[in-house]
Protein backbone atom coordinates (compact mmCIF):
# COMPACT_ATOMS: atom_id res chain seq x y z
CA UNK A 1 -12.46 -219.18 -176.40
CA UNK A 2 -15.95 -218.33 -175.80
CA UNK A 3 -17.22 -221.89 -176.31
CA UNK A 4 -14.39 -222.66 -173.24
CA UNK A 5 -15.78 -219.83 -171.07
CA UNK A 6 -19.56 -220.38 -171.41
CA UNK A 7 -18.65 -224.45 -170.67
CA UNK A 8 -16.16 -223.96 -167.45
CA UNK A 9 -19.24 -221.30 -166.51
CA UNK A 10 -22.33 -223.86 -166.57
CA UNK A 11 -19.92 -226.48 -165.70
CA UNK A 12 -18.78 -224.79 -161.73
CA UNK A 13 -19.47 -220.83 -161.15
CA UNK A 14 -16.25 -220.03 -160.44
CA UNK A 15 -13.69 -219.67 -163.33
CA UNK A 16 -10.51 -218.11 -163.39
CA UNK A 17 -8.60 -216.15 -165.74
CA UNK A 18 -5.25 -215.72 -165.82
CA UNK A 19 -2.09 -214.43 -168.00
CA UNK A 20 0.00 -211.36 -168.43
CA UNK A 21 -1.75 -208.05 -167.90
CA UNK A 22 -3.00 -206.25 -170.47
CA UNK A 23 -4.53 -208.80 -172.79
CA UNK A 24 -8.16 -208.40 -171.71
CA UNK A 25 -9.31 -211.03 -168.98
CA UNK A 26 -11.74 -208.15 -167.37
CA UNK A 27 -13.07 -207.13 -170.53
CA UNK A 28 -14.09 -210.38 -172.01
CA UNK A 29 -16.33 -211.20 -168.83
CA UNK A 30 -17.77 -207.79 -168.65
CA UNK A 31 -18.73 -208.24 -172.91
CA UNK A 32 -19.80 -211.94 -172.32
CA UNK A 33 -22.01 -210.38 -169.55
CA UNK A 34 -23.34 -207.64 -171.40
CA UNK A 35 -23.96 -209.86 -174.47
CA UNK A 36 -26.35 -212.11 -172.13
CA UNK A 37 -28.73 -208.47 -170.73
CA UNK A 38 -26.20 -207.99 -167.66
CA UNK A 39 -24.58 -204.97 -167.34
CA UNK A 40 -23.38 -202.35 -164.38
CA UNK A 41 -26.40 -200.19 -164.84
CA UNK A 42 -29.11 -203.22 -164.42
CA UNK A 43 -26.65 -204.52 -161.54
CA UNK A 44 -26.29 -207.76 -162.91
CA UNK A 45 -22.39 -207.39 -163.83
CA UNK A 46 -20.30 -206.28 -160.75
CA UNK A 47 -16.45 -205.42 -160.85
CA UNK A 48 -14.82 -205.98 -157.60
CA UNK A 49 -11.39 -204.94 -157.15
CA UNK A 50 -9.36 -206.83 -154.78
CA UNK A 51 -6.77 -204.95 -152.18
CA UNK A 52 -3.48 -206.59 -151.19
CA UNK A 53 -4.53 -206.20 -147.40
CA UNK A 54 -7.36 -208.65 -147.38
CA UNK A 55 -7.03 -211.08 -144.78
CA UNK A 56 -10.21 -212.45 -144.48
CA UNK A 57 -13.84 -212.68 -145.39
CA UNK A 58 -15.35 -209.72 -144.02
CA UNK A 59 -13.26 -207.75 -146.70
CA UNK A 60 -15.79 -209.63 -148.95
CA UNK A 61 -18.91 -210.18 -147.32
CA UNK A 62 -18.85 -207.65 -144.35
CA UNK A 63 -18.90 -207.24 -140.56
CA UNK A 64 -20.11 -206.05 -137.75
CA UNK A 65 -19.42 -202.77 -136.44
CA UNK A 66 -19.03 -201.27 -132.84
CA UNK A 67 -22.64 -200.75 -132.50
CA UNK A 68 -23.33 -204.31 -133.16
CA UNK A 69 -25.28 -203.39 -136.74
CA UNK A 70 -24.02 -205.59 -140.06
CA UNK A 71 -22.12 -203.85 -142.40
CA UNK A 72 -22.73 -205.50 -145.72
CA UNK A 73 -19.23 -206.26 -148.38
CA UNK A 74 -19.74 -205.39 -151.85
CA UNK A 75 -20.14 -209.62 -152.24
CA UNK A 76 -23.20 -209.63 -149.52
CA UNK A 77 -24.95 -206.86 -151.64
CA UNK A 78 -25.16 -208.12 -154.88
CA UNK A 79 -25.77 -211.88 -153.38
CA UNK A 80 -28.83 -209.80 -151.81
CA UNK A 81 -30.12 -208.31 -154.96
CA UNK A 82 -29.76 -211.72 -157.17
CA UNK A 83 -31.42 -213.73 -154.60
CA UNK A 84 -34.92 -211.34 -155.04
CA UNK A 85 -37.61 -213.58 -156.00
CA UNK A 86 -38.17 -211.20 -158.95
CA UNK A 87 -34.23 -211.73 -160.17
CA UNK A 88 -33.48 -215.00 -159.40
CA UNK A 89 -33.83 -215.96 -163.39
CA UNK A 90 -31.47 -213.12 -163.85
CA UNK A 91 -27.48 -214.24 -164.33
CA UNK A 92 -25.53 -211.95 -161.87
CA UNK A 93 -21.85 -212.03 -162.68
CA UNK A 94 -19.53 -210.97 -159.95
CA UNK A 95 -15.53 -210.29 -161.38
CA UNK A 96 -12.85 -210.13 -158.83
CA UNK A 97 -10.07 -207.97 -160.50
CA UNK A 98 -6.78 -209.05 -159.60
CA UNK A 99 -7.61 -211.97 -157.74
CA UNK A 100 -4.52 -212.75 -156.00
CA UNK A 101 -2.78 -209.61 -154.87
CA UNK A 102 -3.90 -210.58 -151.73
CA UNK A 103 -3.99 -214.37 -150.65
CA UNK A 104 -6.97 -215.95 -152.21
CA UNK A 105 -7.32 -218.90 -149.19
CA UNK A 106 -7.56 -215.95 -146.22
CA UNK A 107 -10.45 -214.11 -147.86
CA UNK A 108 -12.37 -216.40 -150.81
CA UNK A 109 -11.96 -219.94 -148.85
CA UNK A 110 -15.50 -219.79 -147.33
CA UNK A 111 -17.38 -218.91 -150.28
CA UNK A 112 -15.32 -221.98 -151.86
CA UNK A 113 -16.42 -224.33 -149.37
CA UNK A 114 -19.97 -222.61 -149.04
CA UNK A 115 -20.37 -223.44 -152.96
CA UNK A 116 -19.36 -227.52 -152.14
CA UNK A 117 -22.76 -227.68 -150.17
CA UNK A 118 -25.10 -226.87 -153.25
CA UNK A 119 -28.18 -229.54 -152.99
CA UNK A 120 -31.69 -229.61 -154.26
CA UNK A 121 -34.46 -228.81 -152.05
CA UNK A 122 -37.50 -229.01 -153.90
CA UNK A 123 -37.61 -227.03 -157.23
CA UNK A 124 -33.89 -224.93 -155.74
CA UNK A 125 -30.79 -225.05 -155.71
CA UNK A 126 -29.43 -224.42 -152.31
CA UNK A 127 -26.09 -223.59 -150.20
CA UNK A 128 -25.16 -223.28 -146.41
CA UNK A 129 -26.01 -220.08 -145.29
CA UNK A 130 -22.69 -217.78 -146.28
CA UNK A 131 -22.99 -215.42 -142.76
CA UNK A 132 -23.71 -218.43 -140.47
CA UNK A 133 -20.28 -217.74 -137.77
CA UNK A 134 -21.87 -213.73 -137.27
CA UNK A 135 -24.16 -213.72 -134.30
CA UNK A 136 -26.70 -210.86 -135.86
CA UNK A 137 -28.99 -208.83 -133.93
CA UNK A 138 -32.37 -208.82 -134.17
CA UNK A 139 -32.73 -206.33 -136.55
CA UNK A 140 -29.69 -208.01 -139.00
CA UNK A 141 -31.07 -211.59 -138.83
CA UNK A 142 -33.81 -211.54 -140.93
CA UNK A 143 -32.25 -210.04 -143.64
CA UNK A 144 -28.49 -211.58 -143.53
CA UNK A 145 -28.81 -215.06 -141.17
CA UNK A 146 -29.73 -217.10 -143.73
CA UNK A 147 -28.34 -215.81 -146.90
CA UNK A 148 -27.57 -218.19 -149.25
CA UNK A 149 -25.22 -218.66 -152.64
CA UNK A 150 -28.35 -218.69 -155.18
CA UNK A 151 -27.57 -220.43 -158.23
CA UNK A 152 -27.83 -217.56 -160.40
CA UNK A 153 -24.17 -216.17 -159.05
CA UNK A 154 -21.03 -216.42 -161.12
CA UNK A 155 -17.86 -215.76 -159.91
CA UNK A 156 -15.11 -214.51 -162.22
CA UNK A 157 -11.67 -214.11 -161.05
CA UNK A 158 -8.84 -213.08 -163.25
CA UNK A 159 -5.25 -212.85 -162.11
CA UNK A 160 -1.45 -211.93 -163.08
CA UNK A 161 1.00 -214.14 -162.46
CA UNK A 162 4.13 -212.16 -161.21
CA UNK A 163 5.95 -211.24 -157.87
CA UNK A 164 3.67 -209.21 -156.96
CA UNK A 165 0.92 -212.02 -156.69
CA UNK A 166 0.15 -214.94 -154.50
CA UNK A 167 -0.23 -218.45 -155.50
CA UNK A 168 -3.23 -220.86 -155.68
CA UNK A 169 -3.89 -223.79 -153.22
CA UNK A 170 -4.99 -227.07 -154.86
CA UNK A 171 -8.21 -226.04 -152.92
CA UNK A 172 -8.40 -223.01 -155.04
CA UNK A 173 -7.74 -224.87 -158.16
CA UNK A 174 -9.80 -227.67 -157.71
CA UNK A 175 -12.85 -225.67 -157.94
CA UNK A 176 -12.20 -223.61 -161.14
CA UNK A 177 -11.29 -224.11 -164.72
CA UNK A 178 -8.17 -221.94 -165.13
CA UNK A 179 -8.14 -220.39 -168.32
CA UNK A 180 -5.11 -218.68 -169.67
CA UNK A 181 -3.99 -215.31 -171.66
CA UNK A 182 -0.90 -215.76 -172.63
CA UNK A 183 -1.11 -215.94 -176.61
CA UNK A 184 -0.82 -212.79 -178.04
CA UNK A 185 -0.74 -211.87 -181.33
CA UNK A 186 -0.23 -208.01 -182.41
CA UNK A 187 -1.29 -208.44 -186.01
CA UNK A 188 -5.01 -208.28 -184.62
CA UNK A 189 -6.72 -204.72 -185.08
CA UNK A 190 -10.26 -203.69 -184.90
CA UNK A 191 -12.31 -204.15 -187.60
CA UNK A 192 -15.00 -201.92 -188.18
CA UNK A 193 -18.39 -203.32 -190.04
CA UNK A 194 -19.37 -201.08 -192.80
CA UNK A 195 -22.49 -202.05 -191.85
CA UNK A 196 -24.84 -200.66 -188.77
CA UNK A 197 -26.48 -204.21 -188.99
CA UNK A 198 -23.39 -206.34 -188.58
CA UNK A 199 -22.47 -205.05 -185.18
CA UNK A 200 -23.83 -207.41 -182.62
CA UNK A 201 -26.52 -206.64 -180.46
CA UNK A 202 -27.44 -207.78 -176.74
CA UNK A 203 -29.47 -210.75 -176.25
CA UNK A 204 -31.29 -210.54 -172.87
CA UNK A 205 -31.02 -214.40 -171.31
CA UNK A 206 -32.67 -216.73 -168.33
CA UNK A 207 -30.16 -217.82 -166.19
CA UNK A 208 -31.16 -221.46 -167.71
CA UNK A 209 -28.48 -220.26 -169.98
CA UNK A 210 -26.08 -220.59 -167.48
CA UNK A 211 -27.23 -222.99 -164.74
CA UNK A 212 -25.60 -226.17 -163.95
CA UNK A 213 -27.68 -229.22 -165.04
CA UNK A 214 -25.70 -231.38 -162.46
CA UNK A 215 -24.65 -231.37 -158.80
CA UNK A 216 -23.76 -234.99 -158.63
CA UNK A 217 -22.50 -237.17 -161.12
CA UNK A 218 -25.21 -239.72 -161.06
CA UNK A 219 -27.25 -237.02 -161.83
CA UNK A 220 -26.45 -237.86 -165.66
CA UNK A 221 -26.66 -241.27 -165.29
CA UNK A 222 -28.15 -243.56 -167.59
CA UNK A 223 -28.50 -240.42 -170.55
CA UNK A 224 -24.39 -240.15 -170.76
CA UNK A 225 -23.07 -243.55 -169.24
CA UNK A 226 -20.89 -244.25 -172.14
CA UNK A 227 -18.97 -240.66 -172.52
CA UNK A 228 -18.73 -240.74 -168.86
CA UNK A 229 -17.12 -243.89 -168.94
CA UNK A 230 -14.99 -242.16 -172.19
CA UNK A 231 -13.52 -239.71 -169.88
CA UNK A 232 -13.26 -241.65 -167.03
CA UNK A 233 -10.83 -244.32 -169.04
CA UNK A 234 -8.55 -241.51 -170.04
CA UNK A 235 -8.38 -239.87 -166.93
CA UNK A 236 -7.70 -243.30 -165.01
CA UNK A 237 -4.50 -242.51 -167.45
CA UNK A 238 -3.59 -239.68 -166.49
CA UNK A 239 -3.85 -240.09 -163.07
CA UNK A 240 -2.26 -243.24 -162.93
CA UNK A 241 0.80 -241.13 -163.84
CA UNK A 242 0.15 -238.18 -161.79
CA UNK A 243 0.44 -240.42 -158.60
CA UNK A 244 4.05 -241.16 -158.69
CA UNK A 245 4.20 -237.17 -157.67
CA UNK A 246 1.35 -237.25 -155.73
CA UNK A 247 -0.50 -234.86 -157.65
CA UNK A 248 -3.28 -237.14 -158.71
CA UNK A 249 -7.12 -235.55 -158.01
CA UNK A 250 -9.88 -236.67 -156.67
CA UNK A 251 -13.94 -237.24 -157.36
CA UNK A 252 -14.47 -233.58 -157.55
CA UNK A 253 -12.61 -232.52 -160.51
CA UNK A 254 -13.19 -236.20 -162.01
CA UNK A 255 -17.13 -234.98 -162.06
CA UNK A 256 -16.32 -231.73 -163.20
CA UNK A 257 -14.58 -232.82 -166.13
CA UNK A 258 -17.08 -235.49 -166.87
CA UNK A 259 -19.64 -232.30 -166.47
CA UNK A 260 -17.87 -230.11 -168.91
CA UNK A 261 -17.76 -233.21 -171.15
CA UNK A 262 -21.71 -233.77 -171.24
CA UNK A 263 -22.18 -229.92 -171.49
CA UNK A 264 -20.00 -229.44 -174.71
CA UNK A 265 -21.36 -232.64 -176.42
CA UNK A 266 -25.34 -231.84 -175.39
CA UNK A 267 -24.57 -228.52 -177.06
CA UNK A 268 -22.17 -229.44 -180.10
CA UNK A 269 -19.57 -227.60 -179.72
CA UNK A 270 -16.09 -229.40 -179.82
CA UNK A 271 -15.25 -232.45 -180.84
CA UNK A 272 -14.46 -234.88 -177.95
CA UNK A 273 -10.42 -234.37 -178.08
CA UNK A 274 -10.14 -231.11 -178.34
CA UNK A 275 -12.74 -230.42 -175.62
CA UNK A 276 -10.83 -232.95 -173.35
CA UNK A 277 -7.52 -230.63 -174.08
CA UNK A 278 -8.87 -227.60 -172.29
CA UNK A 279 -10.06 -229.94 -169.36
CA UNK A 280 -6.31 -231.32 -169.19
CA UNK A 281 -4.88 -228.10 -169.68
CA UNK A 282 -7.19 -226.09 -166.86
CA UNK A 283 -8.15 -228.60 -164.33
CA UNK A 284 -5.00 -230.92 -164.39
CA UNK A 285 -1.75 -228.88 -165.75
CA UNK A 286 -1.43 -226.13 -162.96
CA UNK A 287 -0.99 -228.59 -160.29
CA UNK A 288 2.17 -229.59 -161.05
CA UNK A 289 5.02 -227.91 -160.19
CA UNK A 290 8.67 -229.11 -158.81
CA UNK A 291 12.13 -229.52 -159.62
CA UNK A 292 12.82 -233.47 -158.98
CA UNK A 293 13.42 -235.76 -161.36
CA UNK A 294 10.20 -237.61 -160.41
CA UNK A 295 8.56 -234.46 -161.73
CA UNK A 296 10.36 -234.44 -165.09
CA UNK A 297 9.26 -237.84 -165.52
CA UNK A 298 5.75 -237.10 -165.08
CA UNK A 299 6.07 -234.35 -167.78
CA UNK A 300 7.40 -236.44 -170.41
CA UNK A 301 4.73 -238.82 -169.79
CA UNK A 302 2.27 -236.56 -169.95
CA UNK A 303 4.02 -235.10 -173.02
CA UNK A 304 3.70 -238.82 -174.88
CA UNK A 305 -0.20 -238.98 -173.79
CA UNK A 306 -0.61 -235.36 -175.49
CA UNK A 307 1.13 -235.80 -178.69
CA UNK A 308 0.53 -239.59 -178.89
CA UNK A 309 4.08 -240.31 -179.48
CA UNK A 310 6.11 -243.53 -178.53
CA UNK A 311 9.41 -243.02 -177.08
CA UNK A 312 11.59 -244.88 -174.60
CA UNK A 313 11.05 -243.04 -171.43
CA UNK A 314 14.85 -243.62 -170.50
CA UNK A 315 16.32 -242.15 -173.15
CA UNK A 316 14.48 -238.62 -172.62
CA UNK A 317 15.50 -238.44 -169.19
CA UNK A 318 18.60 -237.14 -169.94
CA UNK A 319 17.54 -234.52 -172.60
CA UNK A 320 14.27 -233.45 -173.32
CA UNK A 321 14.85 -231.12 -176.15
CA UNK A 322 13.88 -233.19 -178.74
CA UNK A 323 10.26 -233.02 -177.01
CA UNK A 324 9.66 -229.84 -176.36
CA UNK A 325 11.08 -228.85 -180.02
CA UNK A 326 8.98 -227.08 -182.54
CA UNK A 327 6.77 -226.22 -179.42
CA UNK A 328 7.71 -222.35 -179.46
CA UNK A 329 5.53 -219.86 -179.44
CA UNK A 330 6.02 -219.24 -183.04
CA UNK A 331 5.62 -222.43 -183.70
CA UNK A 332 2.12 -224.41 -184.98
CA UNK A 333 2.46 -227.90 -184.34
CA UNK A 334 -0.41 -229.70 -185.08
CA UNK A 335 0.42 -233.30 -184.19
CA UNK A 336 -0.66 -234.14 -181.33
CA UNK A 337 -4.10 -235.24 -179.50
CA UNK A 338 -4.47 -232.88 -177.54
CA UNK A 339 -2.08 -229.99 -179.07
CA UNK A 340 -2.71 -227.29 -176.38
CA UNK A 341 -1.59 -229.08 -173.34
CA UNK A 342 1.47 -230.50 -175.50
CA UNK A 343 2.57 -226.70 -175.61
CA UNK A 344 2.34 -226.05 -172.35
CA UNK A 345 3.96 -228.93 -171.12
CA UNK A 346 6.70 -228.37 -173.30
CA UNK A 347 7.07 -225.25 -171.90
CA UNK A 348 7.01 -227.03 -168.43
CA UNK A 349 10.13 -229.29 -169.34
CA UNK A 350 11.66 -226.35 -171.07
CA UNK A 351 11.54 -224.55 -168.06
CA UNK A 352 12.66 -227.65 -165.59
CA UNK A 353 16.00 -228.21 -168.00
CA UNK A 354 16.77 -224.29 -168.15
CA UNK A 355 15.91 -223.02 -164.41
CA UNK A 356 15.88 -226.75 -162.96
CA UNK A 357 12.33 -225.86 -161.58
CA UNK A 358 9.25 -225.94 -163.39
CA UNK A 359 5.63 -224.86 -162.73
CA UNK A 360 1.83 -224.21 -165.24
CA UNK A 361 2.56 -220.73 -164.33
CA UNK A 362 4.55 -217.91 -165.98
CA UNK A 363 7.01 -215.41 -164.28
């Protein structure tokens, strides 16, 4: 899980975590930020809580009130601080709590699009300037009009899927790795060490740690040509069969895959399959959703990529159950490539042959 995190981190600063409340989403980016040297007190760890009536950006970045002065948002402030020439080696980790009560596309969208402009000037990396539609006064522009998204920014956003939440865009899920909190197992209890020198200790890190090697995918041409081309081949798969839905992606999560890829093999930390399975599983599962037939079809296609199985495609059509079988949540299946996604999309046809609708998320 941590492996996961730090790669979807270095490989796009904007990750999302979501699952049913309760099973520590928050907590686990406020640990992996204190276990890098950020923390509330130094300012470099920042909990935002998001309100059901935000409508647009200036909930987020600020406004202008009736006197014409610029009211910074709590986003604006810490962008302000991280973007110091003395902290800009400093990670800064920004958590949105409860992403989507209100609707992620009315207040996040232009810090999404914003982050698509990163380019190198020189030695930086640089964004569009995040307040360039507010027409500051003297006074304001210096300090605000041409704020930029340093690269030393993380943005966390963790979410519960229920009623009471909105839904994600394919804009919105394009740009993150979605990871999910929905395996819980009760049996776990604290542990205490019996020993002072086994609890772990803070490690104060550059924000090399976390920076993104790449902004373009030629960038890591000729080093990783061949694992490129590795991914690239299976997701040429995939997508083949994601088309017939029209759900197939484009260059920008192709590179961000590929990305991830480099990142965990540069590093050793998964082997290639089962890195590929979270990249299938947060970048490619959660945008499918439907109740057509077409849609079932995908699923079991998908279903024979993840497991590696060979089955007439007719004869499941009718009946699924014999694929999504032994995928239970008590179940531990290991056969399969790429056994994660297999459980979720057999939850996916599970849920199209019970409700006759089906989508990544739970309810």
């Amino acid at each position: 899980l941590i492996e996961n995190f730090y790669l979807s981190l270095k490989t796009k600063p904007f990750v999302i975590l979501a699952g049913i409340s309760g099973t520590g989403k928050t907590k686990l980016v406020k640990l992996f930020a204190e276990a890098i040297g950020a923390t509330t007190e130094n300012g470099q760890f920042n909990l935002i809580p998001v309100r059901p009536d935000w409508n647009d950006p200036s909930d987020l970045l600020g406004y202008k009130d009736l006197g014409g002065t610029f009211r910074p948002g709590p986003l604006t402030k810490v962008i302000i601080e991280a973007s110091k020439p003395t902290n800009r080696t400093k990670p800064y980790f920004i958590c949105l709590d409860e992403m989507n009560l209100a609707r992620v596309e009315h207040y996040f969208s232009d810090i999404l699009s914003i982050l698509e402009t990163q380019r190198r000037e020189k030695d930086q990396v640089v964004t569009d300037p995040i307040l360039k539609n507010i027409d500051f006064s003297k006074d304001d522009q210096g300090q605000y009009g041409s704020l930029i998204i340093p690269d030393n920014v993380y943005f966390i956003g963790t979410v519960n899927m229920d009623e009471t939440t909105h839904p994600f865009s394919k804009k919105v899920l394009d740009r993150a790795n979605t990871i999910e909190f929905n395996d819980i197992d009760l049996n776990l209890l604290p542990v205490l060490p019996t020993d002072q020198a086994a609890y772990a200790k803070p490690v104060k890190t550059s924000n090399e740690f976390l920076k993104a090697g790449y902004i373009h995918l030629i960038d890591a041409y000729p080093e990783y040509a061949e694992l490129i081309q590795k991914v690239n081949t299976q997701l040429i798969e995939i997508n083949t069969i994601l088309e017939e839905i029209h759900c197939h992606f484009g260059f920008r999560v192709r590179d961000s895959i590929c990305f991830y890829m480099i990142y965990n093999e540069r590093f050793g930390l998964m082997n290639f399959d089962e890195a590929l399975d979270h990249q299938l599983l947060q970048k490619i599962l959660p945008r499918i959703q439907g109740s057509s037939q077409s849609v079932k079809r995908v699923l079991i296609e998908l279903m024979f990529l993840a497991t590696g199985d060979i089955k007439k495609l007719d004869d499941m059509l009718e009946d699924t159950t014999e694929l999504y079988k032994g995928w239970g949540a008590k179940d531990r299946n290991p056969k399969a490539r790429y056994p994660q996604s297999a459980r979720k999309i057999a939850y996916m046809l599970r849920r199209l042959e019970e409700d006759g609708f089906t989508s990544f998320w739970l309810s």
